[in-house]
C-alpha atoms as a PDB file:
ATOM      1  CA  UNK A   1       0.000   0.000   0.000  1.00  0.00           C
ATOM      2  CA  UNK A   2       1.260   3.499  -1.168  1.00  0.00           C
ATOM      3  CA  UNK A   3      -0.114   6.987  -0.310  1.00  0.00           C
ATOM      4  CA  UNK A   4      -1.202   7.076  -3.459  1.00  0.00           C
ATOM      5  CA  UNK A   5      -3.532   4.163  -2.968  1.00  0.00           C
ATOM      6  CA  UNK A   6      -5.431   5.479  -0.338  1.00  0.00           C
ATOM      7  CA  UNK A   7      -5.585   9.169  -1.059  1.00  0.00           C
ATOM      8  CA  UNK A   8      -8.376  10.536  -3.213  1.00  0.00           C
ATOM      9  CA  UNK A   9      -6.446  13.433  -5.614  1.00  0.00           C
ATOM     10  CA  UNK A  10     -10.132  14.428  -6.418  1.00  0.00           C
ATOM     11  CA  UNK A  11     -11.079  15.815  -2.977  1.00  0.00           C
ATOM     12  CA  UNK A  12      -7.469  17.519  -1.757  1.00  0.00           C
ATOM     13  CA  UNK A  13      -7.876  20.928  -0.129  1.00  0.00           C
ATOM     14  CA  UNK A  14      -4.767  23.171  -0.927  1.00  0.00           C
ATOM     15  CA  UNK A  15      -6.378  26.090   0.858  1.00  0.00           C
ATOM     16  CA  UNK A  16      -8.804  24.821   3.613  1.00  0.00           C
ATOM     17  CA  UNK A  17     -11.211  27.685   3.972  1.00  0.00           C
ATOM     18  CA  UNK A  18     -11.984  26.317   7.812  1.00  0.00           C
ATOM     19  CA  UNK A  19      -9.968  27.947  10.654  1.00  0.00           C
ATOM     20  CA  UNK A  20     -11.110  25.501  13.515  1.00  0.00           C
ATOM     21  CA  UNK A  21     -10.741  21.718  14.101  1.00  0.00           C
ATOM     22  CA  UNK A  22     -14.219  20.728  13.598  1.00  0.00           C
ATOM     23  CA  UNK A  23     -14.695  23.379  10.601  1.00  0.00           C
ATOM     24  CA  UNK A  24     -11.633  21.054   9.485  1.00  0.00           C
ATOM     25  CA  UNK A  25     -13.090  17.987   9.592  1.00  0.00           C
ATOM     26  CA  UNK A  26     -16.884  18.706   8.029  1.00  0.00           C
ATOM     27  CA  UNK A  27     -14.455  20.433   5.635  1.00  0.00           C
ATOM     28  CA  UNK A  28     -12.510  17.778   4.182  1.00  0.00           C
ATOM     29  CA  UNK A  29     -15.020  14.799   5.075  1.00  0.00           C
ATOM     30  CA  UNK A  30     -17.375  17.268   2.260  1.00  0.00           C
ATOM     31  CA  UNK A  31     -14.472  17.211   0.171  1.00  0.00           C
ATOM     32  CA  UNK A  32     -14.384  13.353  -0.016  1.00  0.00           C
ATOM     33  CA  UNK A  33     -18.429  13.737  -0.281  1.00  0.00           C
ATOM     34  CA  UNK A  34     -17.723  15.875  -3.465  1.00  0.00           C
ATOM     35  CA  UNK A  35     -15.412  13.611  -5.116  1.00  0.00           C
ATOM     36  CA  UNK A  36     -18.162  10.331  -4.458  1.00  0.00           C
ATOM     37  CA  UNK A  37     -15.589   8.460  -2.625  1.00  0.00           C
ATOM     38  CA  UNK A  38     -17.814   8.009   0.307  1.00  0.00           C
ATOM     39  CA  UNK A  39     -20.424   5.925  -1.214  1.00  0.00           C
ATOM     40  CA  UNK A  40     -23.357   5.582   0.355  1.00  0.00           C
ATOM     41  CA  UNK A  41     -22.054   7.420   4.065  1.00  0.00           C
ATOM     42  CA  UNK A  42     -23.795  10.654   5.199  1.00  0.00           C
ATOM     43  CA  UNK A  43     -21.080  12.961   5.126  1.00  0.00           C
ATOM     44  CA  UNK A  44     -22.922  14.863   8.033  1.00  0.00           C
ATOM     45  CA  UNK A  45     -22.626  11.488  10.431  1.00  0.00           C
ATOM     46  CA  UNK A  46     -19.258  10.771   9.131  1.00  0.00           C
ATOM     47  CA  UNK A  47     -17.976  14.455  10.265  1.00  0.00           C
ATOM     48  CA  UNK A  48     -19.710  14.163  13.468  1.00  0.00           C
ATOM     49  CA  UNK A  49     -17.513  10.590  14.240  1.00  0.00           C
ATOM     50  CA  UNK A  50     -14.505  11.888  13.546  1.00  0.00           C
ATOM     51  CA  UNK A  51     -15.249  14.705  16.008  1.00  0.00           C
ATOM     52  CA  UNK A  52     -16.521  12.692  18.243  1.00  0.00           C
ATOM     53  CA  UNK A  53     -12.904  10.523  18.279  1.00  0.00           C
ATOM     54  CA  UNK A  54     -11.273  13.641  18.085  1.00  0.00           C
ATOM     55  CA  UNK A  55     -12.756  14.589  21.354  1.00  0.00           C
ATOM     56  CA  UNK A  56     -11.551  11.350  22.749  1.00  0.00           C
ATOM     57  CA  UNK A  57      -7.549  12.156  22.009  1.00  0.00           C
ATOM     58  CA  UNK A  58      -6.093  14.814  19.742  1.00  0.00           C
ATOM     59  CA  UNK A  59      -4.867  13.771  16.363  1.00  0.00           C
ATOM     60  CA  UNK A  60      -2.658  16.273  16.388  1.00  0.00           C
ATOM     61  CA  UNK A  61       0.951  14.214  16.850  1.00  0.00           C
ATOM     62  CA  UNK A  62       2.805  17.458  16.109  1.00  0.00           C
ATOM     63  CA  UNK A  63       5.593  18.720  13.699  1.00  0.00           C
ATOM     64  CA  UNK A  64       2.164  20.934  12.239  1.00  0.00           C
ATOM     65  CA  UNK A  65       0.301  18.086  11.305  1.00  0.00           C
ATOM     66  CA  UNK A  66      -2.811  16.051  12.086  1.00  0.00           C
ATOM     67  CA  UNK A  67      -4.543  12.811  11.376  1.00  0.00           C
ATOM     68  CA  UNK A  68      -8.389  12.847  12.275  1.00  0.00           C
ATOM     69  CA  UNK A  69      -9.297   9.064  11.723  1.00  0.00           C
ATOM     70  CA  UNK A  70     -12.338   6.928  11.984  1.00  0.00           C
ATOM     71  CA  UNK A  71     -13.456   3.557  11.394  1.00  0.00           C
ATOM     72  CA  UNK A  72     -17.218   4.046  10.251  1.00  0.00           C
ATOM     73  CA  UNK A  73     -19.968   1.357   9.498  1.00  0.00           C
ATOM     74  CA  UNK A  74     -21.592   3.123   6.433  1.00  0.00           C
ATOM     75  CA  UNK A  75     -18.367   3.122   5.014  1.00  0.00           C
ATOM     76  CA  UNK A  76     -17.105   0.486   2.344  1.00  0.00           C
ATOM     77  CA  UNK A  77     -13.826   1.760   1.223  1.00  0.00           C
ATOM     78  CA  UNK A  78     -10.834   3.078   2.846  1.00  0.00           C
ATOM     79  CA  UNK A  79     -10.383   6.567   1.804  1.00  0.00           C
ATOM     80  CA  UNK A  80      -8.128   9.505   2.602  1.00  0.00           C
ATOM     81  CA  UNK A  81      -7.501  13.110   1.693  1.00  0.00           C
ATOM     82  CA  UNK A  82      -5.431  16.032   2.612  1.00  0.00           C
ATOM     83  CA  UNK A  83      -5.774  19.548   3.354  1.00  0.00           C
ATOM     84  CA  UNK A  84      -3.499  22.568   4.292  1.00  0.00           C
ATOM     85  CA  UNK A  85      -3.722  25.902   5.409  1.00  0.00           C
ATOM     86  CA  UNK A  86      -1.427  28.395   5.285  1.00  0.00           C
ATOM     87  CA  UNK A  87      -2.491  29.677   8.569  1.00  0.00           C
ATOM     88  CA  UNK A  88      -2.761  27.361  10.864  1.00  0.00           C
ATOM     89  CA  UNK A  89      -4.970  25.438  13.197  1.00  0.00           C
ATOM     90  CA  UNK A  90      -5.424  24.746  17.092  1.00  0.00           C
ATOM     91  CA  UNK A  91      -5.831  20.860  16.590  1.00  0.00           C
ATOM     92  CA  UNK A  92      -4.758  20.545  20.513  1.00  0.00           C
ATOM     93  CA  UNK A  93      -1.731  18.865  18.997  1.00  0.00           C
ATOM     94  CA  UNK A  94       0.979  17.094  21.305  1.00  0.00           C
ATOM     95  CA  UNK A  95       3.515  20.076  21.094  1.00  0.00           C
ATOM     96  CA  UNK A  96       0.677  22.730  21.404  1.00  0.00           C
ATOM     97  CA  UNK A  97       1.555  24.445  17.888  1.00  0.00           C
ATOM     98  CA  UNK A  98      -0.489  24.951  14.947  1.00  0.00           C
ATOM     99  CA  UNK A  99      -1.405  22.156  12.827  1.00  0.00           C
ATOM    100  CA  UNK A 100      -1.105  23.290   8.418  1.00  0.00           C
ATOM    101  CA  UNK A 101      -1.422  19.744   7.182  1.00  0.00           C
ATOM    102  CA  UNK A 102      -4.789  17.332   7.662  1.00  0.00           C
ATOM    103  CA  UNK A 103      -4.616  14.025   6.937  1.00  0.00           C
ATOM    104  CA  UNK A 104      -8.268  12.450   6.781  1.00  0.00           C
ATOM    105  CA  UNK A 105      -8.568   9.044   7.249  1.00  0.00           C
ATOM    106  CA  UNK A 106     -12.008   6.685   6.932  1.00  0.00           C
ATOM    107  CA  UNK A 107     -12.293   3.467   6.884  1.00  0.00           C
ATOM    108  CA  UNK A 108     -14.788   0.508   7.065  1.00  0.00           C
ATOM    109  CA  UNK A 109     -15.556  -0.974  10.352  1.00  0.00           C
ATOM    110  CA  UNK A 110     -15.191  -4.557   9.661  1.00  0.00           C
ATOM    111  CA  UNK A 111     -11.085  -4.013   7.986  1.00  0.00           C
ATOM    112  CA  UNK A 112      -9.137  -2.918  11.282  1.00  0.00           C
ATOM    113  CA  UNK A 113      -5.929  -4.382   9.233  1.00  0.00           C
ATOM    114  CA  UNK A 114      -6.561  -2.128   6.478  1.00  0.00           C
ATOM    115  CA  UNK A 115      -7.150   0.786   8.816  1.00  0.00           C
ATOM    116  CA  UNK A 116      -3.695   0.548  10.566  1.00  0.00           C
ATOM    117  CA  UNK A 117      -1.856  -0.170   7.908  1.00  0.00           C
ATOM    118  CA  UNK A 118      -2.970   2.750   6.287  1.00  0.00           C
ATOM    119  CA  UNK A 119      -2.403   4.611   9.372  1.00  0.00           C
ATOM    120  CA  UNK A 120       1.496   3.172   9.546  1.00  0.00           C
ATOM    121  CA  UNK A 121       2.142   4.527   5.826  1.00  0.00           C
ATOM    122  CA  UNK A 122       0.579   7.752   6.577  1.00  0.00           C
ATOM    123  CA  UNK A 123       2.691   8.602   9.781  1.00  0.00           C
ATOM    124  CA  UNK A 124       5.823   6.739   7.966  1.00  0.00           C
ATOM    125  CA  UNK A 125       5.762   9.557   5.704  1.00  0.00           C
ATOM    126  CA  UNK A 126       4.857  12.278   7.893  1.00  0.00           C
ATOM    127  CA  UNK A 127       7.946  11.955   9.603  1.00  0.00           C
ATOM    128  CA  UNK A 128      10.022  12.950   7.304  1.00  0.00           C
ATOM    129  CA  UNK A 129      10.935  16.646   7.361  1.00  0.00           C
ATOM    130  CA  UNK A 130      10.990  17.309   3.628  1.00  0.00           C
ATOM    131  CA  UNK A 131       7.765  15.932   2.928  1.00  0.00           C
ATOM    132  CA  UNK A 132       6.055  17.955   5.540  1.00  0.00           C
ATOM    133  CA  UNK A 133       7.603  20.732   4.262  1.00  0.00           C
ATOM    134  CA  UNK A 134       6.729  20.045   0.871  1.00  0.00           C
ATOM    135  CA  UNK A 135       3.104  19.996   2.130  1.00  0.00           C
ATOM    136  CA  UNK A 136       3.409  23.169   4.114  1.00  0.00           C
ATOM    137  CA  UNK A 137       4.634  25.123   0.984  1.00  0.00           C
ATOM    138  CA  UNK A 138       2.093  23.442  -1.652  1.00  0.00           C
ATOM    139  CA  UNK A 139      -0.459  25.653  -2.778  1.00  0.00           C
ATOM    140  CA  UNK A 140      -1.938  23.652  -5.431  1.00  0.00           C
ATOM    141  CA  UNK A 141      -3.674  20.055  -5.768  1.00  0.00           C
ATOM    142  CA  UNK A 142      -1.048  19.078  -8.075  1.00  0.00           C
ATOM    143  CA  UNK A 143       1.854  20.625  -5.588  1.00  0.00           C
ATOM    144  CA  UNK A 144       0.405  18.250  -2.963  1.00  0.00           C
ATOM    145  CA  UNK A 145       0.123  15.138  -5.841  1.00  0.00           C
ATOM    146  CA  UNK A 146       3.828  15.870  -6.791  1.00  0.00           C
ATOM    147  CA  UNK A 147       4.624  15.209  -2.892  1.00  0.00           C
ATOM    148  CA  UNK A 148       2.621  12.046  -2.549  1.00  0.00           C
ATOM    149  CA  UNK A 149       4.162  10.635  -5.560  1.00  0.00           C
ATOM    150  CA  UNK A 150       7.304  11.739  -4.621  1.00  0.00           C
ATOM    151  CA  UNK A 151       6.912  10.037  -1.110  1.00  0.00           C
ATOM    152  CA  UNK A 152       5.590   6.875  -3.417  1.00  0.00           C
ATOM    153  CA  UNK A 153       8.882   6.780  -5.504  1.00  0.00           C
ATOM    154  CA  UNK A 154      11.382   7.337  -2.040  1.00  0.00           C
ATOM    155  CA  UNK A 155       9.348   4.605  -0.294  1.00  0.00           C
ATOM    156  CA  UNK A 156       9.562   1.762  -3.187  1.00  0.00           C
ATOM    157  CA  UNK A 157      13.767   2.665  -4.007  1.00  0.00           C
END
């Protein structure tokens, strides 16, 4: 499994227009809504989930990013997406700063497996300071493409 494999290119936000967690979430869960990779899911009870396990334990793990997950029974397909902002959000992260990069993660209930390995390859890459940097400075859908890919290529050398 690659980055590229679970991320729909369709729904990225370059510029989220949301400047608070949960504006975030309903943001980018819409996004995915948009791009039909939710299937039959209300993306209204989706949002709400991932809110709801955000209010269990931030997502935030720091380094300016966050990944809001959720495993969700409407849901048939894995599916991620990203979003930045330029200005930062309060996502309660670990090291208190501002988060600029979202990943989104749903997934189906009954694939736990699925779920963390998608999980593993997400935080794999975010740990690497070039490609959150790469993120931070994207301002286009096809800036943030160019980064997954690149991450792709690194990650199968």
């Amino acid at each position: 499994m690659k980055l590229s494999d679970i991320i729909s290119f369709k729904a990225i936000v370059p510029q989220l227009a949301a400047t608070d967690r949960n504006g975030v979430i309903e943001e980018l869960v819409n996004s995915l809504h948009k791009a039909k990779k939710l299937g039959k899911a209300d993306p209204a009870a989706l949002a709400k989930a991932v809110i709801k396990r955000e209010n269990e334990a931030s997502t935030g793990i720091g380094k300016g990013v966050a990944v809001p997950h959720v495993k969700h029974a409407d849901v048939s397909k894995l599916v991620a997406v990203v979003g930045c902002s330029s200005s930062g959000i309060d996502f309660a992260s670990l090291d208190k700063q501002p988060v600029y990069t979202v990943f989104l993660l749903i997934s189906p209930q009954e694939n736990p497996d699925k779920h963390l390995q998608a999980m593993e390859i997400i935080f794999k890459n975010l740990q690497k300071d070039d490609f959150r940097r790469f993120l931070r400075q994207a301002q286009t859908p096809e800036d943030i493409i160019e980064a997954i890919k690149d991450a792709d290529d690194e990650a199968s050398e």
